[in-house]
C-alpha atoms as a PDB file:
ATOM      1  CA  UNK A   1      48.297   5.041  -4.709  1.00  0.00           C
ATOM      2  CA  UNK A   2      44.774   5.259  -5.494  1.00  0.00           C
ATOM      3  CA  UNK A   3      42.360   2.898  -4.052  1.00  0.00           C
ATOM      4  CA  UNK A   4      40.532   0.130  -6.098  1.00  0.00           C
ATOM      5  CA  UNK A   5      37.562  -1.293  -5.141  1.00  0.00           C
ATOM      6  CA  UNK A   6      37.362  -5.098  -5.161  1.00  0.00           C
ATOM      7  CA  UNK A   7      35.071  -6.181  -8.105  1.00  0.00           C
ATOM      8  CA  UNK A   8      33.075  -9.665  -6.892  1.00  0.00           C
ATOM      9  CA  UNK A   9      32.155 -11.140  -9.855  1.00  0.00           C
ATOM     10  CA  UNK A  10      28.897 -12.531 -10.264  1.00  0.00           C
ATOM     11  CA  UNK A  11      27.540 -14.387 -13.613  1.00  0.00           C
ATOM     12  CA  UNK A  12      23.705 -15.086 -12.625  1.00  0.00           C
ATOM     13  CA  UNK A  13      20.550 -12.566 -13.257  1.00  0.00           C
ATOM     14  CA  UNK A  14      17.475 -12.630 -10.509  1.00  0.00           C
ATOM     15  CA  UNK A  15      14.572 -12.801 -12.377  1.00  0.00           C
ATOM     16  CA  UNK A  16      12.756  -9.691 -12.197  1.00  0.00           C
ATOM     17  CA  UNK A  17       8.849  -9.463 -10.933  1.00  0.00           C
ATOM     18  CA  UNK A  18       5.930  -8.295  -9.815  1.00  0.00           C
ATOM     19  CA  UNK A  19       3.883  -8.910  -7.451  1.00  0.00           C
ATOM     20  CA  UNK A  20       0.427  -7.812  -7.476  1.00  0.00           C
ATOM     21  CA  UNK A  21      -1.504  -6.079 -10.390  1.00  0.00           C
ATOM     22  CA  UNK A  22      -2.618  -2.740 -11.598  1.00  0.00           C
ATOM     23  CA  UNK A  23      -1.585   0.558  -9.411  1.00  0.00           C
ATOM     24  CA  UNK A  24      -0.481  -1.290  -6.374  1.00  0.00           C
ATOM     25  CA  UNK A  25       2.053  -3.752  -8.319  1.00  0.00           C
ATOM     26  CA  UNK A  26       5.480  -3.996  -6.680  1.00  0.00           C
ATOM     27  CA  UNK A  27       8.304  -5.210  -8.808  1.00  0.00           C
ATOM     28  CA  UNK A  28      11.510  -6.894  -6.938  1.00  0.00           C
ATOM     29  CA  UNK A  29      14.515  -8.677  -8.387  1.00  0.00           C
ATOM     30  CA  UNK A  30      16.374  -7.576 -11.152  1.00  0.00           C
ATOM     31  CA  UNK A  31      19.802  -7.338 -10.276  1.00  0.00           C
ATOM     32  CA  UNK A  32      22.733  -8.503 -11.999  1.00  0.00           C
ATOM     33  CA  UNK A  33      25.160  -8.424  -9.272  1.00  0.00           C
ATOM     34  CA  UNK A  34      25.094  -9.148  -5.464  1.00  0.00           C
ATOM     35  CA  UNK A  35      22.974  -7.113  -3.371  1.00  0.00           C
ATOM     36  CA  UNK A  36      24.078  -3.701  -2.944  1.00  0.00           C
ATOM     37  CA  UNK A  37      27.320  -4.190  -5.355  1.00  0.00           C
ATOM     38  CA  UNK A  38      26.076  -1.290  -7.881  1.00  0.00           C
ATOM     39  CA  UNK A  39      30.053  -1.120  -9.337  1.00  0.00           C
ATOM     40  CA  UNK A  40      29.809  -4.696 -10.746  1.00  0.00           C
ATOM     41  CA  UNK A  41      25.933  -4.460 -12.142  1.00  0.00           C
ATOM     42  CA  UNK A  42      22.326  -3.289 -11.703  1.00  0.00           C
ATOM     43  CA  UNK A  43      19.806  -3.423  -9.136  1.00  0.00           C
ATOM     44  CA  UNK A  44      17.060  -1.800 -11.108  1.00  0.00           C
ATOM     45  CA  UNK A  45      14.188  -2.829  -8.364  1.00  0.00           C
ATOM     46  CA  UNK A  46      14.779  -1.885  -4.956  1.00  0.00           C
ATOM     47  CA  UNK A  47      14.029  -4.194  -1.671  1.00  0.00           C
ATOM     48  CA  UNK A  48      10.568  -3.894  -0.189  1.00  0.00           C
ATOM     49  CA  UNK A  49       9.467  -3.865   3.213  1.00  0.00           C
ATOM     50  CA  UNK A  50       7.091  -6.558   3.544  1.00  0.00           C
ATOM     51  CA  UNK A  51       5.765  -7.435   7.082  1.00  0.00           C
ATOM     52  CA  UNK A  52       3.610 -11.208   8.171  1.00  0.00           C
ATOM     53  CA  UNK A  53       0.164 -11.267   9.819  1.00  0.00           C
ATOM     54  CA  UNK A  54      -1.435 -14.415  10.631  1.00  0.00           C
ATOM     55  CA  UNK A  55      -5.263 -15.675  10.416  1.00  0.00           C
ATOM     56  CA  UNK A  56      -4.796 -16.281  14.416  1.00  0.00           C
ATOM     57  CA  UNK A  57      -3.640 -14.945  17.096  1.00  0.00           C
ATOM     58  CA  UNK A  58      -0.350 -16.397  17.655  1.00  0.00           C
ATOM     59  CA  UNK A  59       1.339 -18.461  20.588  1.00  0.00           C
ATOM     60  CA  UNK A  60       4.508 -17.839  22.100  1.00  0.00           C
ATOM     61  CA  UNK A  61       5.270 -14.408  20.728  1.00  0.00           C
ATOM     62  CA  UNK A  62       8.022 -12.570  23.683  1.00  0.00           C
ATOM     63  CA  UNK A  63       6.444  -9.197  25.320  1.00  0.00           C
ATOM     64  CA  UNK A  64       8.578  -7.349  22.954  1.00  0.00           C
ATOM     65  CA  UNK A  65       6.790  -8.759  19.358  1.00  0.00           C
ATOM     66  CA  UNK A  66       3.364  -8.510  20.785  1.00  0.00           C
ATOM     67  CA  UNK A  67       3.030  -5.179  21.865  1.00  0.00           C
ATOM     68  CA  UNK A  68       2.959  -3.361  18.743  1.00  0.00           C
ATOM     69  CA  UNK A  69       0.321  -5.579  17.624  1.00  0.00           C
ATOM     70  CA  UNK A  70      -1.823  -6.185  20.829  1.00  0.00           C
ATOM     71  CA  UNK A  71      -4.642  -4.156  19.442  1.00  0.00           C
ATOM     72  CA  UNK A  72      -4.746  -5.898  16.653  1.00  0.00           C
ATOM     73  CA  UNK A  73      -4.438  -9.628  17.130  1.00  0.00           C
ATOM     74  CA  UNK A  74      -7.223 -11.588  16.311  1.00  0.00           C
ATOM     75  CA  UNK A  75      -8.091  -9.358  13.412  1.00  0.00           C
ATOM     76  CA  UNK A  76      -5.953 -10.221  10.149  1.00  0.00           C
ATOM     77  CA  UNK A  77      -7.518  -7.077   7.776  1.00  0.00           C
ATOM     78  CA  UNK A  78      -6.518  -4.832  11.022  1.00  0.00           C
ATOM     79  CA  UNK A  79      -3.367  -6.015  11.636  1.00  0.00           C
ATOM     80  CA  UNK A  80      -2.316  -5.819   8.097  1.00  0.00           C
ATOM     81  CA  UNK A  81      -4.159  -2.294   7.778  1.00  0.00           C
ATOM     82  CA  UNK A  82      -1.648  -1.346  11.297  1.00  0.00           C
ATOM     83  CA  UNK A  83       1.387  -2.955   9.020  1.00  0.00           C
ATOM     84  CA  UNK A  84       0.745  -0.805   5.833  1.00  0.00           C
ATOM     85  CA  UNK A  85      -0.544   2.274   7.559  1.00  0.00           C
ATOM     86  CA  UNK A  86       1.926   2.531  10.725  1.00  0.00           C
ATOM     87  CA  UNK A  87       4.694   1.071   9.451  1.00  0.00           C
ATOM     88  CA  UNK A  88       5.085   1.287   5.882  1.00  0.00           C
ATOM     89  CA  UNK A  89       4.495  -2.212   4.832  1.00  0.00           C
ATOM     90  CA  UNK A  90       4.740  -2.312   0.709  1.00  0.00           C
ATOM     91  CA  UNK A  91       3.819  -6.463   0.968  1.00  0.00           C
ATOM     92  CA  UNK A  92       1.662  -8.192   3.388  1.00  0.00           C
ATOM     93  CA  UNK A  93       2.002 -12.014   3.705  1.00  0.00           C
ATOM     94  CA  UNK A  94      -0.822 -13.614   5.457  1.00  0.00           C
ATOM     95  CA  UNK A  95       0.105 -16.591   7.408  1.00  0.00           C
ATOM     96  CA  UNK A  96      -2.789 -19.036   7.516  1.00  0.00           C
ATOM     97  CA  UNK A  97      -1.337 -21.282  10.834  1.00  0.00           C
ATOM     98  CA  UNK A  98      -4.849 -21.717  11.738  1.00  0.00           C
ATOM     99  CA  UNK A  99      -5.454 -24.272   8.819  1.00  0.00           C
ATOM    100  CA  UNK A 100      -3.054 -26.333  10.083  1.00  0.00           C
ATOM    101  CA  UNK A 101      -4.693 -30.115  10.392  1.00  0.00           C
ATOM    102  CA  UNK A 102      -1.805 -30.293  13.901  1.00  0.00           C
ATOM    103  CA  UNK A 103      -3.547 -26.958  15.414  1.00  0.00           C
ATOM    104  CA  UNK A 104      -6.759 -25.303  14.629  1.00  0.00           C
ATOM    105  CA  UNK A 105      -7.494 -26.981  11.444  1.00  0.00           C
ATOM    106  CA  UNK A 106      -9.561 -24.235  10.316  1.00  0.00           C
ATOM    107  CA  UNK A 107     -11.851 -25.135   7.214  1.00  0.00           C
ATOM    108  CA  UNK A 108     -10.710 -23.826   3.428  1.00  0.00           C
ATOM    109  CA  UNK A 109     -13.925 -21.581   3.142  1.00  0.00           C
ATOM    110  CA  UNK A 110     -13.355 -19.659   6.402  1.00  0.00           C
ATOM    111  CA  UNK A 111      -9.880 -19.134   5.417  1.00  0.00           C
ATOM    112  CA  UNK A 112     -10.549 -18.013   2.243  1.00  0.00           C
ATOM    113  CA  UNK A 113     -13.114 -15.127   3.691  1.00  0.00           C
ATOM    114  CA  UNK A 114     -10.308 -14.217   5.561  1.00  0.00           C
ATOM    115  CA  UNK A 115      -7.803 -14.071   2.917  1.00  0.00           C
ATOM    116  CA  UNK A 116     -10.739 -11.917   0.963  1.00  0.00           C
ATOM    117  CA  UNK A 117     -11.439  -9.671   3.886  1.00  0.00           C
ATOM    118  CA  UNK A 118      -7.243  -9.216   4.266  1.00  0.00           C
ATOM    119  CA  UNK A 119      -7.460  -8.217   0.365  1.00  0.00           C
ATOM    120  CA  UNK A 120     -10.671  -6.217   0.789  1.00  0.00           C
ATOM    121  CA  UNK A 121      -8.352  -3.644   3.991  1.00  0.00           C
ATOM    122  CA  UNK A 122      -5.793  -3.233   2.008  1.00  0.00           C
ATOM    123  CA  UNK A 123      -4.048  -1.389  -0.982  1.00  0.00           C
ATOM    124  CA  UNK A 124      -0.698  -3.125  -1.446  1.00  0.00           C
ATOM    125  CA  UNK A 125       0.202  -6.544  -3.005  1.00  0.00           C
ATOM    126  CA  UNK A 126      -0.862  -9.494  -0.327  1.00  0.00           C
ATOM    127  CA  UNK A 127       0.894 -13.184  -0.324  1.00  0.00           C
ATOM    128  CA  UNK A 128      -0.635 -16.147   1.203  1.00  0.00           C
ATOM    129  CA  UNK A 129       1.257 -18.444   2.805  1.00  0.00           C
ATOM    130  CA  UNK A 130      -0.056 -21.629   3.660  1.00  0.00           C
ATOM    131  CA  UNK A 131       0.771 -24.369   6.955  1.00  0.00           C
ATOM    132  CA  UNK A 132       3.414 -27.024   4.131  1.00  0.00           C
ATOM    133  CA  UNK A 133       0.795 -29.510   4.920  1.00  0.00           C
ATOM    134  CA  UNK A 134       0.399 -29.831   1.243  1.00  0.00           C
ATOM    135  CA  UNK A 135      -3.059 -31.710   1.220  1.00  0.00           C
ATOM    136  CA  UNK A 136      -4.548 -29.016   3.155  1.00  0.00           C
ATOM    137  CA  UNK A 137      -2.803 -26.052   1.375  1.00  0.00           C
ATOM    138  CA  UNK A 138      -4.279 -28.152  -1.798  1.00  0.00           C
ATOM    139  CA  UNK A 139      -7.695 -27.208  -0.764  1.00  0.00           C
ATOM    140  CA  UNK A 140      -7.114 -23.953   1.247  1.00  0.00           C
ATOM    141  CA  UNK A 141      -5.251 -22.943  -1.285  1.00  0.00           C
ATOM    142  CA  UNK A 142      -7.731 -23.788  -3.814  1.00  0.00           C
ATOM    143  CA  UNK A 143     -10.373 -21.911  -2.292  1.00  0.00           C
ATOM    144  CA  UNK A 144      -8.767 -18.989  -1.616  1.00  0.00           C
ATOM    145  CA  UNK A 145      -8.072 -18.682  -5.530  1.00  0.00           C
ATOM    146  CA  UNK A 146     -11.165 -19.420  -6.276  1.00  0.00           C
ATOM    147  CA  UNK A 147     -12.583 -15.997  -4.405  1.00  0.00           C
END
């Protein structure tokens, strides 16, 4: 008796896109069918590896997540340079925690020459990420795009 595999059915589309512009775009989505189930549809863009620096040093990180980094910390465009370069990092998302009105509240222009200087070290697609304080992403935000 010869074995069938088990077809999941699955009616939606992901949107595909990309992220970035020019050489270094990276396109993700795509697929017709869950992830991974090629015998029921398409998965025409591949997952990326995308790793998360933040504009600050961050707080209660165990032993074990700061050591690969502990060169770096303090220093977003090295620390995302370290991501790409060491370990293959086809996305970098910036985490701006230090905007956040509850902790550093760090002003919109500073960030923003941070974002830039992020941009500026690297050659892959960045994302910035902002605190979901939504007045203050407003203006960081705002900023940042306008660089």
């Amino acid at each position: 008796m010869p074995f069938e595999t088990p077809a999941i059915k699955y009616n939606g589309k992901v949107r595909d896109a990309g992220i970035g512009h020019g050489k270094t775009m990276v396109r993700v989505g795509g697929q017709t069918c869950y992830p991974f189930h090629l015998l029921e549809g398409t998965m025409p863009n591949l997952p990326k590896i995308a790793m998360e620096i933040y504009d600050c040093q961050p707080d209660g990180w165990p032993a074990a997540a700061i050591k690969p980094f502990k060169d770096v910390f303090g220093n977003p465009p090295r620390w995302a340079q370290k991501c790409v370069k060491e370990y293959g990092a086809e996305i970098v998302c910036l985490q701006l925690e230090a905007t956040d009105p509850n902790g550093l509240d760090r002003d919109p222009e500073e960030a923003a020459q941070i974002t830039l200087s992020v941009a500026e070290a690297i050659d892959v697609p960045l994302i910035v990420w902002g605190t979901a304080n939504p007045e203050k992403d407003k203006r960081v935000l705002a900023r940042i795009a306008e660089k």
